[in-house]
PDB file of N, CA and C in Angstrom:
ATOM      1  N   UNK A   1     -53.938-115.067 -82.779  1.00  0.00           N
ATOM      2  CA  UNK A   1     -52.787-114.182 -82.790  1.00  0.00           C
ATOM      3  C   UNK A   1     -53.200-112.754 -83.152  1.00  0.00           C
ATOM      4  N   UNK A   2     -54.394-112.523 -83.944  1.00  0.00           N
ATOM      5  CA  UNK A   2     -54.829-111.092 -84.506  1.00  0.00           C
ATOM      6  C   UNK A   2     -55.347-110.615 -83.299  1.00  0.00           C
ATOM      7  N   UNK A   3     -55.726-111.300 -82.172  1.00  0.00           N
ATOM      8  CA  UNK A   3     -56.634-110.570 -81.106  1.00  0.00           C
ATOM      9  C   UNK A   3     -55.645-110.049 -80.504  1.00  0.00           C
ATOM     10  N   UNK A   4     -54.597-110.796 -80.119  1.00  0.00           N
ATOM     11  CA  UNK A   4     -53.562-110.225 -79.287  1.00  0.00           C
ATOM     12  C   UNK A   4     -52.575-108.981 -79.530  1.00  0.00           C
ATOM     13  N   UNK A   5     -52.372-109.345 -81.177  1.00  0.00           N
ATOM     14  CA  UNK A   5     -51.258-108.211 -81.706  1.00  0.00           C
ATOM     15  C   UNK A   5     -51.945-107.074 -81.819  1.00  0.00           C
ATOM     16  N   UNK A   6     -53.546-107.399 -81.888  1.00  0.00           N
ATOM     17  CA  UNK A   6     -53.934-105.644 -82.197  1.00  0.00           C
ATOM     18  C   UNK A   6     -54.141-105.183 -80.351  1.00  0.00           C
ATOM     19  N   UNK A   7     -54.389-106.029 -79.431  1.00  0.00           N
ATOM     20  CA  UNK A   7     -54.558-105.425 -78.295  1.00  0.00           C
ATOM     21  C   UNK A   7     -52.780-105.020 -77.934  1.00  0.00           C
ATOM     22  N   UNK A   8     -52.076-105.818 -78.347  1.00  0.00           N
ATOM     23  CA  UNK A   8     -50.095-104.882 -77.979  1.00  0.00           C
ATOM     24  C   UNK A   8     -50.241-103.562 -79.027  1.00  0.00           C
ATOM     25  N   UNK A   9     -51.109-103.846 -80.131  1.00  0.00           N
ATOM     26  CA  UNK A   9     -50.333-102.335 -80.871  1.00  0.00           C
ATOM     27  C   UNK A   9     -51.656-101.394 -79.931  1.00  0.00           C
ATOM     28  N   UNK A  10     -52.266-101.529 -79.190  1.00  0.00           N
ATOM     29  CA  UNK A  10     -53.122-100.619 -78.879  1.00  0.00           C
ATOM     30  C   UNK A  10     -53.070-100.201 -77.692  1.00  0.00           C
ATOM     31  N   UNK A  11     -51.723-100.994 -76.899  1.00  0.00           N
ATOM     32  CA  UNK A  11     -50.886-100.881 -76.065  1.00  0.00           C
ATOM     33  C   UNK A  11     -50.089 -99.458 -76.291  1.00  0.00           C
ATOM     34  N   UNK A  12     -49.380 -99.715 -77.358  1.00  0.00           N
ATOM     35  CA  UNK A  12     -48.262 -98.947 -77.642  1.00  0.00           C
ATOM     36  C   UNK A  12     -49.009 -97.426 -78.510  1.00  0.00           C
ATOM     37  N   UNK A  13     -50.354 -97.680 -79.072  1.00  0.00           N
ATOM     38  CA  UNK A  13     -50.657 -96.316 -79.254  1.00  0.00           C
ATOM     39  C   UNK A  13     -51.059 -95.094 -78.161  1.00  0.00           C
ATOM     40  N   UNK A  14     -51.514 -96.140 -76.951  1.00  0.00           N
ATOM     41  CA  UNK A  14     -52.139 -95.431 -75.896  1.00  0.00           C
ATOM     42  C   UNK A  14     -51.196 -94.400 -75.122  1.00  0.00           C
ATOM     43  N   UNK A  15     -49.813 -95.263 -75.452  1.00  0.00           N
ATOM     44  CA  UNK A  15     -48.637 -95.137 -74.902  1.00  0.00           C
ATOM     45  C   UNK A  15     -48.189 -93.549 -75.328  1.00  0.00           C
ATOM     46  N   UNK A  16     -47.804 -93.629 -77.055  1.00  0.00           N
ATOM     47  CA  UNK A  16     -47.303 -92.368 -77.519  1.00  0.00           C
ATOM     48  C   UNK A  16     -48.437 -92.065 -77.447  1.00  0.00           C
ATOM     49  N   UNK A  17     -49.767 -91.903 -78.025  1.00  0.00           N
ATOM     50  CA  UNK A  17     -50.798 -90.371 -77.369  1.00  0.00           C
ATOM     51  C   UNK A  17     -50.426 -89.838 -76.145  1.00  0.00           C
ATOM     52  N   UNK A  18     -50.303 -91.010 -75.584  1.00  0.00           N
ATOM     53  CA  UNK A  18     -50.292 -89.859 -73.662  1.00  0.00           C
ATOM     54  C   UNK A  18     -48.995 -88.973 -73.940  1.00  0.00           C
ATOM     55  N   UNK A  19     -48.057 -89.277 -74.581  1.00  0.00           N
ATOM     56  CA  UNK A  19     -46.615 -88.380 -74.632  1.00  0.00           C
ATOM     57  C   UNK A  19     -47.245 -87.308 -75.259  1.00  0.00           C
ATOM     58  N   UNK A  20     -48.118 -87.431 -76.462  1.00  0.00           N
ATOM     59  CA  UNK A  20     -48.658 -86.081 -77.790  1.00  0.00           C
ATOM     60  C   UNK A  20     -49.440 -85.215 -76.828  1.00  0.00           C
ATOM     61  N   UNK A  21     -50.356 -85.769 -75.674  1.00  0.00           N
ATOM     62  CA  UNK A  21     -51.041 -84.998 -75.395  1.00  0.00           C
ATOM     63  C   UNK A  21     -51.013 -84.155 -73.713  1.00  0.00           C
ATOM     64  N   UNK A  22     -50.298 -84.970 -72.921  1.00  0.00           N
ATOM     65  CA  UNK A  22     -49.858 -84.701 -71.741  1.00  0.00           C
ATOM     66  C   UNK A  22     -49.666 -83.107 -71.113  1.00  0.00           C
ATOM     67  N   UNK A  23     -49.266 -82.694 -72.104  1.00  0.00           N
ATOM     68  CA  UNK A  23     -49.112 -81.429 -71.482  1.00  0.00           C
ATOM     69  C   UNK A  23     -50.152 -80.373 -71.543  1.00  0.00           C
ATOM     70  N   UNK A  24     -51.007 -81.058 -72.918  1.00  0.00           N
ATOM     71  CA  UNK A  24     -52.134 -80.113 -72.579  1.00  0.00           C
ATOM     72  C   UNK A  24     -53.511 -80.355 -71.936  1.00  0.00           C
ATOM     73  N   UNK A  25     -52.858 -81.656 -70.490  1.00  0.00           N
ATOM     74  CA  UNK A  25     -53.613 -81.619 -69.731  1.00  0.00           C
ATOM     75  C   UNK A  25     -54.722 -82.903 -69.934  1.00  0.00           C
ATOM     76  N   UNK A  26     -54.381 -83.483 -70.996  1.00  0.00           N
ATOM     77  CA  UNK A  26     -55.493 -84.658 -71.733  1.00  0.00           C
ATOM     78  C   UNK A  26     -54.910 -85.860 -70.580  1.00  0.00           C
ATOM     79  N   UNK A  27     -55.417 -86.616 -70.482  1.00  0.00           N
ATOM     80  CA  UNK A  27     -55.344 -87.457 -69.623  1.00  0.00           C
ATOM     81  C   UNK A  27     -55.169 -89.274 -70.970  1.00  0.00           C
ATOM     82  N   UNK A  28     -54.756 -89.824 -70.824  1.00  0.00           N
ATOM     83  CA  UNK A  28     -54.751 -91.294 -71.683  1.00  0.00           C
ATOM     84  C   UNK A  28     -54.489 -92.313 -70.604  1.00  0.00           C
ATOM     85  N   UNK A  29     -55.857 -92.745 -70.397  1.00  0.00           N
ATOM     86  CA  UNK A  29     -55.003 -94.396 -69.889  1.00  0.00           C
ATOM     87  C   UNK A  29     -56.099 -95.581 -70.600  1.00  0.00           C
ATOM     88  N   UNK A  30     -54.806 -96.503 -70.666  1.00  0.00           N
ATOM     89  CA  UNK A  30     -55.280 -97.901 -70.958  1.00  0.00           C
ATOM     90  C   UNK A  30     -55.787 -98.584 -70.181  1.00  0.00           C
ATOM     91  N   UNK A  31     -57.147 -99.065 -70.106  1.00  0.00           N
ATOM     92  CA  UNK A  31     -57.634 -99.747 -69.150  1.00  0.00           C
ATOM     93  C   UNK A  31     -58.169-100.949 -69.569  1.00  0.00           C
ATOM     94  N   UNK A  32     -57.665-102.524 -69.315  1.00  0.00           N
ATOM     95  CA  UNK A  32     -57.452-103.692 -69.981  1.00  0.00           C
ATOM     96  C   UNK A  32     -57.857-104.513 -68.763  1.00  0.00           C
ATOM     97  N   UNK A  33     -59.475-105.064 -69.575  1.00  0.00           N
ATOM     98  CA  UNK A  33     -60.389-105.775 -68.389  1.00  0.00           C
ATOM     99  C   UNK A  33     -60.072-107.206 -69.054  1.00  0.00           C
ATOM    100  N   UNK A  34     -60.138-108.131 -67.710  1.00  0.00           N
ATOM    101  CA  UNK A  34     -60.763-109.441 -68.560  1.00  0.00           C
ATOM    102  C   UNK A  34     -61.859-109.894 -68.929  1.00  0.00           C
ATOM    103  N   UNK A  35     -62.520-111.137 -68.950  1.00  0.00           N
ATOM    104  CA  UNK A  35     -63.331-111.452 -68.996  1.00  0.00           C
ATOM    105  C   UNK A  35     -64.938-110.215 -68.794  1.00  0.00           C
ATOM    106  N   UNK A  36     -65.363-109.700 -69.182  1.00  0.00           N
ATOM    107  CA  UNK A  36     -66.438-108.563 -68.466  1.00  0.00           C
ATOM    108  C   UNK A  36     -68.079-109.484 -68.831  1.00  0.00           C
ATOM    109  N   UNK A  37     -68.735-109.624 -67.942  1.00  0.00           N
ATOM    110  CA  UNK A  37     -70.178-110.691 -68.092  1.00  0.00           C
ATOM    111  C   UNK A  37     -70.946-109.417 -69.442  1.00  0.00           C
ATOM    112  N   UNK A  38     -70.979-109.602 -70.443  1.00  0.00           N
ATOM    113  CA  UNK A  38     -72.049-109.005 -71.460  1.00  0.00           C
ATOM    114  C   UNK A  38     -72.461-110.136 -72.471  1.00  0.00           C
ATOM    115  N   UNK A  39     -72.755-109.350 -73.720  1.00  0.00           N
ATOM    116  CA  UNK A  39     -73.330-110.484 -74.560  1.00  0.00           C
ATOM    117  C   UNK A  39     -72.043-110.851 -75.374  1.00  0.00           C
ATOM    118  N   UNK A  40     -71.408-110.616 -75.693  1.00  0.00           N
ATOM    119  CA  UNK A  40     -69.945-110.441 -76.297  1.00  0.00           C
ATOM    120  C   UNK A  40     -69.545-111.813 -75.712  1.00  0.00           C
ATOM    121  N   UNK A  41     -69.487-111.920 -74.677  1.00  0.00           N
ATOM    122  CA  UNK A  41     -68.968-112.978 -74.033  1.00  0.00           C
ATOM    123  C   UNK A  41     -69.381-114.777 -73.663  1.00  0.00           C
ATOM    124  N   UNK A  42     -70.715-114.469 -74.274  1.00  0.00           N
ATOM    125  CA  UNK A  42     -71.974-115.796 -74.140  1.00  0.00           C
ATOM    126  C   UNK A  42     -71.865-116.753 -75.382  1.00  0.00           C
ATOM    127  N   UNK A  43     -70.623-116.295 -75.345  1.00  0.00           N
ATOM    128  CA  UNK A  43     -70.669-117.294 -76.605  1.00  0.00           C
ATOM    129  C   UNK A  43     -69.643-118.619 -76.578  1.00  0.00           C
ATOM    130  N   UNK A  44     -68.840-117.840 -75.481  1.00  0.00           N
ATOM    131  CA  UNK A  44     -67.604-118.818 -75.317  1.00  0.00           C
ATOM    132  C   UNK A  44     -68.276-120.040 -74.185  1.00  0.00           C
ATOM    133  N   UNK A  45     -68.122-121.274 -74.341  1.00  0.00           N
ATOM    134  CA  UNK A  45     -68.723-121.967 -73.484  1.00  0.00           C
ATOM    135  C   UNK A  45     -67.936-122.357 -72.176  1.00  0.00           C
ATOM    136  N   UNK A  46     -68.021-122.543 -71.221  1.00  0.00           N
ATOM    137  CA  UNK A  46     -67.467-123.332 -69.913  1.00  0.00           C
ATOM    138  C   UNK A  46     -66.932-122.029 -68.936  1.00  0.00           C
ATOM    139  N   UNK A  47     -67.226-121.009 -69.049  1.00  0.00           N
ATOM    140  CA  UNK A  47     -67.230-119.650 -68.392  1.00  0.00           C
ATOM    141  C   UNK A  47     -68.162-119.355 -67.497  1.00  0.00           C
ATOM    142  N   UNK A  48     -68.089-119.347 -66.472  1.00  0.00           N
ATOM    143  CA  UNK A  48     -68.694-118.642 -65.288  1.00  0.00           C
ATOM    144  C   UNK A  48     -69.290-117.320 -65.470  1.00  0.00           C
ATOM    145  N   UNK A  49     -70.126-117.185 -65.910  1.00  0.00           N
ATOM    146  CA  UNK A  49     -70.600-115.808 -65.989  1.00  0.00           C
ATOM    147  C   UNK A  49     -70.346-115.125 -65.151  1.00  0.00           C
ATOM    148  N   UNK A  50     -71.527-115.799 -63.818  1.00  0.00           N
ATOM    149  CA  UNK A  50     -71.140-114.809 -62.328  1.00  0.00           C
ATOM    150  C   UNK A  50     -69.989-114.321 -61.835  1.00  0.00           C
ATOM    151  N   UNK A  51     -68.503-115.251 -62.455  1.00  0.00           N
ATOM    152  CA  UNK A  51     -67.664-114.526 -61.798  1.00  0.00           C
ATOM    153  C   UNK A  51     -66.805-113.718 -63.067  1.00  0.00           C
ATOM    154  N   UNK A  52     -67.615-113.170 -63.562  1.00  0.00           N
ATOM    155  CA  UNK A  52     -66.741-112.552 -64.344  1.00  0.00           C
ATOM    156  C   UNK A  52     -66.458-110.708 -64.152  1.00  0.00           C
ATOM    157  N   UNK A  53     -65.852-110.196 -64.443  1.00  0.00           N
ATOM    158  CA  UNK A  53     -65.935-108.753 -64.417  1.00  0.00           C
ATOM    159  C   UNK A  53     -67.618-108.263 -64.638  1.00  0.00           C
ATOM    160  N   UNK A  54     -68.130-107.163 -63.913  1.00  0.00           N
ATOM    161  CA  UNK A  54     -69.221-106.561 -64.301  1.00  0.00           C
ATOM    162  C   UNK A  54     -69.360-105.131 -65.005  1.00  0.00           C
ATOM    163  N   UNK A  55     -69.709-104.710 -65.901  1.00  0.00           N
ATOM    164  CA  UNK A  55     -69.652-103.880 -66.642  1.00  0.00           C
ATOM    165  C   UNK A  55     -69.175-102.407 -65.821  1.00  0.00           C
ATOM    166  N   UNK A  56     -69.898-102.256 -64.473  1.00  0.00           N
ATOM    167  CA  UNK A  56     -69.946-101.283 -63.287  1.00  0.00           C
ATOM    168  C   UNK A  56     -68.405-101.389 -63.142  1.00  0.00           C
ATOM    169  N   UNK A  57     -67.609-102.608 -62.778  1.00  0.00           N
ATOM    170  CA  UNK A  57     -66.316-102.507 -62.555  1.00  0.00           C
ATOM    171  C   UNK A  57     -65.693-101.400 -63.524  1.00  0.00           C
ATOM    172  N   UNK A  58     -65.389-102.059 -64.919  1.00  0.00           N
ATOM    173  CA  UNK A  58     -64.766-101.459 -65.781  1.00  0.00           C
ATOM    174  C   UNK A  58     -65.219 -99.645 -66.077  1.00  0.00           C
ATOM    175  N   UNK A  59     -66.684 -99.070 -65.521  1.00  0.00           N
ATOM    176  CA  UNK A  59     -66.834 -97.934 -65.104  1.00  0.00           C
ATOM    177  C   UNK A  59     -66.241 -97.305 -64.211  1.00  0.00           C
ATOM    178  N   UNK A  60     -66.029 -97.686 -63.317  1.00  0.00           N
ATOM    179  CA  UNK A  60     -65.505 -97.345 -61.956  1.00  0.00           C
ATOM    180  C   UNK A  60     -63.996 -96.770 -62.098  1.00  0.00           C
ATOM    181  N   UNK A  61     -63.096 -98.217 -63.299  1.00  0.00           N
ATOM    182  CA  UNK A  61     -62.137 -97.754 -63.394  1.00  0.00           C
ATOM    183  C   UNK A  61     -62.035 -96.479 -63.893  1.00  0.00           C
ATOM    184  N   UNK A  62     -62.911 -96.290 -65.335  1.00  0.00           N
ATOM    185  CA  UNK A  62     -62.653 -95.420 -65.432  1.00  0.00           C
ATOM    186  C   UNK A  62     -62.933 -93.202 -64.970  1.00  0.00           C
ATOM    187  N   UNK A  63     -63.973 -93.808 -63.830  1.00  0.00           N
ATOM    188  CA  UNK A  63     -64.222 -93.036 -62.634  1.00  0.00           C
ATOM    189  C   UNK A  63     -62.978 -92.569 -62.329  1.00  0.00           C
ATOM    190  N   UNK A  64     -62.185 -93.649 -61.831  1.00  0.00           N
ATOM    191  CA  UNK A  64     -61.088 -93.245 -61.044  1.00  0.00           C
ATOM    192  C   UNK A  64     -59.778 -92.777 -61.406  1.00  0.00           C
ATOM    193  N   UNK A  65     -59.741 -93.157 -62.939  1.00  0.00           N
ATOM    194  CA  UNK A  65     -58.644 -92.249 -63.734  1.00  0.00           C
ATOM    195  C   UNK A  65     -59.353 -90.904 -63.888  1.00  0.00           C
ATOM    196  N   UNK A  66     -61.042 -90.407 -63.936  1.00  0.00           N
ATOM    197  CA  UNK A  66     -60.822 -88.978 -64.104  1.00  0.00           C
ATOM    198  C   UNK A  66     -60.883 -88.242 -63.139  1.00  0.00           C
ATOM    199  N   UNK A  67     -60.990 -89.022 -61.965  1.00  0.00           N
ATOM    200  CA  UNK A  67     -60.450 -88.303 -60.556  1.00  0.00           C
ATOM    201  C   UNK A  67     -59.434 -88.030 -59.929  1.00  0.00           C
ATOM    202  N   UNK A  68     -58.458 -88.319 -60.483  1.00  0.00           N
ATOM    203  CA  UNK A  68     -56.916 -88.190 -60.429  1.00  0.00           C
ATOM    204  C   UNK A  68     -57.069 -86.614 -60.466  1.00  0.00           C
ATOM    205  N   UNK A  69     -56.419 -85.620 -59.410  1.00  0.00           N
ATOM    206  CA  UNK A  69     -55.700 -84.370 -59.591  1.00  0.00           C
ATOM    207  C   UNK A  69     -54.953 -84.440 -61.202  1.00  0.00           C
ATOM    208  N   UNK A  70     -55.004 -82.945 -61.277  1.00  0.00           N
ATOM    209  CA  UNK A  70     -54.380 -82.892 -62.580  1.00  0.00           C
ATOM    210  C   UNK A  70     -52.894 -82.680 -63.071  1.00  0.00           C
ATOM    211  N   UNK A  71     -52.330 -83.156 -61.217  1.00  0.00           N
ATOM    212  CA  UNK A  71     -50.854 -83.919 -61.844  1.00  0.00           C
ATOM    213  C   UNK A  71     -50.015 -85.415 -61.929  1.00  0.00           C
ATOM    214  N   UNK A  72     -50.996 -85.870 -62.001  1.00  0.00           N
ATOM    215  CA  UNK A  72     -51.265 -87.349 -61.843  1.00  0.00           C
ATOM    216  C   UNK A  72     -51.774 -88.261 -62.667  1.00  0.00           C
ATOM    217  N   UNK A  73     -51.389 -88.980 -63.432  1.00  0.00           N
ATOM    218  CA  UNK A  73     -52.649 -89.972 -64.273  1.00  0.00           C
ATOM    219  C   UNK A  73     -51.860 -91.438 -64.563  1.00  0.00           C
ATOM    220  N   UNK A  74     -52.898 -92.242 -63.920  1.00  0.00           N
ATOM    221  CA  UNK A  74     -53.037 -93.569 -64.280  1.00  0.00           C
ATOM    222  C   UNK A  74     -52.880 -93.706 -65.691  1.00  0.00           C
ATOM    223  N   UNK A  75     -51.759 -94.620 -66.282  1.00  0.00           N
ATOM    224  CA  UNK A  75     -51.615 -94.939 -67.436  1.00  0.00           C
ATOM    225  C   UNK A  75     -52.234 -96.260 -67.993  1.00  0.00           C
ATOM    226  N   UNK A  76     -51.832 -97.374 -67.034  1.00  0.00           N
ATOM    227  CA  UNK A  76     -52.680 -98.593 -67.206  1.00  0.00           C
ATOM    228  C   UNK A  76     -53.490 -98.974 -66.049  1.00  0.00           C
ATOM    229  N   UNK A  77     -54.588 -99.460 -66.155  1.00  0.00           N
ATOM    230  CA  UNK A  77     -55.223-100.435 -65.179  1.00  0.00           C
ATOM    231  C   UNK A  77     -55.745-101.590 -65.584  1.00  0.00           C
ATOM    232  N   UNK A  78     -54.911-102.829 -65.319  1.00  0.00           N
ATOM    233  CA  UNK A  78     -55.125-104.191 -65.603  1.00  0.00           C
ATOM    234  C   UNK A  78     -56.030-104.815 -64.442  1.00  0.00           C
ATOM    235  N   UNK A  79     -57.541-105.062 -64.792  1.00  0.00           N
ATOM    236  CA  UNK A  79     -58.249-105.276 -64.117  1.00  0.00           C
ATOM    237  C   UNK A  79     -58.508-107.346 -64.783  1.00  0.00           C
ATOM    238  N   UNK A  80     -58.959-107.298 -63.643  1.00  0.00           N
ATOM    239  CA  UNK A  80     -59.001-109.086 -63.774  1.00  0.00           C
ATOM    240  C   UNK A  80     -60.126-109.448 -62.851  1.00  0.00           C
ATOM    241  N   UNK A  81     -60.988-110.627 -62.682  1.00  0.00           N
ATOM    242  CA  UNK A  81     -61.967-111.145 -62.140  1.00  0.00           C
ATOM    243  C   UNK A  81     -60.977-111.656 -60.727  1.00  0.00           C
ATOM    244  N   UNK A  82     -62.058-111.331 -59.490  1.00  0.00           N
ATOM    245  CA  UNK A  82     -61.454-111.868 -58.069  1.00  0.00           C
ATOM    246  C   UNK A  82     -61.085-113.230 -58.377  1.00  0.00           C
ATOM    247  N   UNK A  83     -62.511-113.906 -59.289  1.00  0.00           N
ATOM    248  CA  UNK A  83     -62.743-115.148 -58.603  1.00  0.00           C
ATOM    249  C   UNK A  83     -62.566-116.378 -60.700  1.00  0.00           C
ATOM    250  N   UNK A  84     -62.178-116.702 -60.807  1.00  0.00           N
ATOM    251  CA  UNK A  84     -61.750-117.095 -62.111  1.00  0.00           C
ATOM    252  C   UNK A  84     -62.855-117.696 -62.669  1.00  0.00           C
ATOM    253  N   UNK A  85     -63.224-117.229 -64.006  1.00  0.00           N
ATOM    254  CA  UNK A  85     -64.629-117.442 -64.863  1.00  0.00           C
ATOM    255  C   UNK A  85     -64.463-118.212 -65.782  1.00  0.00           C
ATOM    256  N   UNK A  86     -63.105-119.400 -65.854  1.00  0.00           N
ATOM    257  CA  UNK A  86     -62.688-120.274 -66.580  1.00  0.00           C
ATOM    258  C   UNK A  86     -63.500-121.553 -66.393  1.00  0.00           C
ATOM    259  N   UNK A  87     -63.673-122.095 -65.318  1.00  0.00           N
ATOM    260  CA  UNK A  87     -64.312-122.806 -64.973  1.00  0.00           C
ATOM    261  C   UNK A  87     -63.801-124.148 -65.540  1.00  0.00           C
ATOM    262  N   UNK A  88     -62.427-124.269 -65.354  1.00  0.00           N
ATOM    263  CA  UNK A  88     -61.957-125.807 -65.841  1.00  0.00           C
ATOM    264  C   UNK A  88     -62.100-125.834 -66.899  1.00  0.00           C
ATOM    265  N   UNK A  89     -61.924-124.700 -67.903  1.00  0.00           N
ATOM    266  CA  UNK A  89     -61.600-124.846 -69.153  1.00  0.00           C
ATOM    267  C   UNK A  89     -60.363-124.374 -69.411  1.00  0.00           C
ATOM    268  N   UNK A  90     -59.714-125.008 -70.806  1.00  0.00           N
ATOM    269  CA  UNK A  90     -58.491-124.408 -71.049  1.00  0.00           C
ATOM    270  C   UNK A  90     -58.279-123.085 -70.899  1.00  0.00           C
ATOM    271  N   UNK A  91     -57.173-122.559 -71.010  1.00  0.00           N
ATOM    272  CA  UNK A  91     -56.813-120.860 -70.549  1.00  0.00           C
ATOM    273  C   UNK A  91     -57.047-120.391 -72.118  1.00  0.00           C
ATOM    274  N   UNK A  92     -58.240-119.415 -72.010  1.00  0.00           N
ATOM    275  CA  UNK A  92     -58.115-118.743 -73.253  1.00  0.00           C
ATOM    276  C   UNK A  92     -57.647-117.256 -73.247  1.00  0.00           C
ATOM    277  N   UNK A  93     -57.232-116.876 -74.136  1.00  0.00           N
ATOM    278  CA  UNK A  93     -56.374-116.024 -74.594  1.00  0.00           C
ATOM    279  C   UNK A  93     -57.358-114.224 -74.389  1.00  0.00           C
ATOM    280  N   UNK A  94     -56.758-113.063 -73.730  1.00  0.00           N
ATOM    281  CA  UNK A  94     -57.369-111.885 -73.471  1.00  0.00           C
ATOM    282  C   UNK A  94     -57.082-111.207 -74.610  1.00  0.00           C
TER     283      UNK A  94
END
C-alpha cells in the first residue's frame, strides 16, 4: 500500500507544480513506466525480462515531452510493456 500511495501523492504533486510553474514556461510531466528491465527489477521472480520496458523507452519519453513547442506539454505518459513481463504470475502491483 506505501508503494502505491506515495506513487498517487506524486501524482498529485506533479499535478500542482505544473499549475506553480506553467507560465514561466517550465514544462512538468509525469511519466509512469511499468515494469522497465534494470537491476531494480531482478529480484522479483517469474518476470520476463525481455519483455519488459527498456530503459531507451522511458528516455525517449522523455525526449518527446521536451520537444513539444512551447505551447503545448504532455502532462502524463503512461507507458506499459507491448508484450506482458508477468509471465503467469500473479498481477503485481506498479
Amino acid at each position: 500500500a506505501g508503494y502505491v500511495s506515495s506513487k498517487h501523492a506524486l501524482k498529485g504533486f506533479a499535478g500542482c507544480l505544473f499549475g506553480e510553474v506553467r507560465e514561466k514556461g517550465v514544462k512538468v510531466c509525469l511519466i509512469m513506466p511499468g515494469f522497465v528491465a534494470t537491476e531494480m527489477v531482478q529480484v522479483f521472480e517469474g518476470l520476463i525480462f525481455e519483455n519488459m520496458l527498456k530503459p531507451d523507452d522511458v528516455a525517449h519519453a522523455v525526449e518527446c515531452v521536451l520537444s513539444f513547442s512551447a505551447s503545448a506539454c504532455p502532462i502524463e505518459i503512461l507507458l506499459r510493456p507491448q508484450y506482458s513481463a508477468e509471465g503467469g504470475t500473479k498481477h503485481l502491483s506498479w
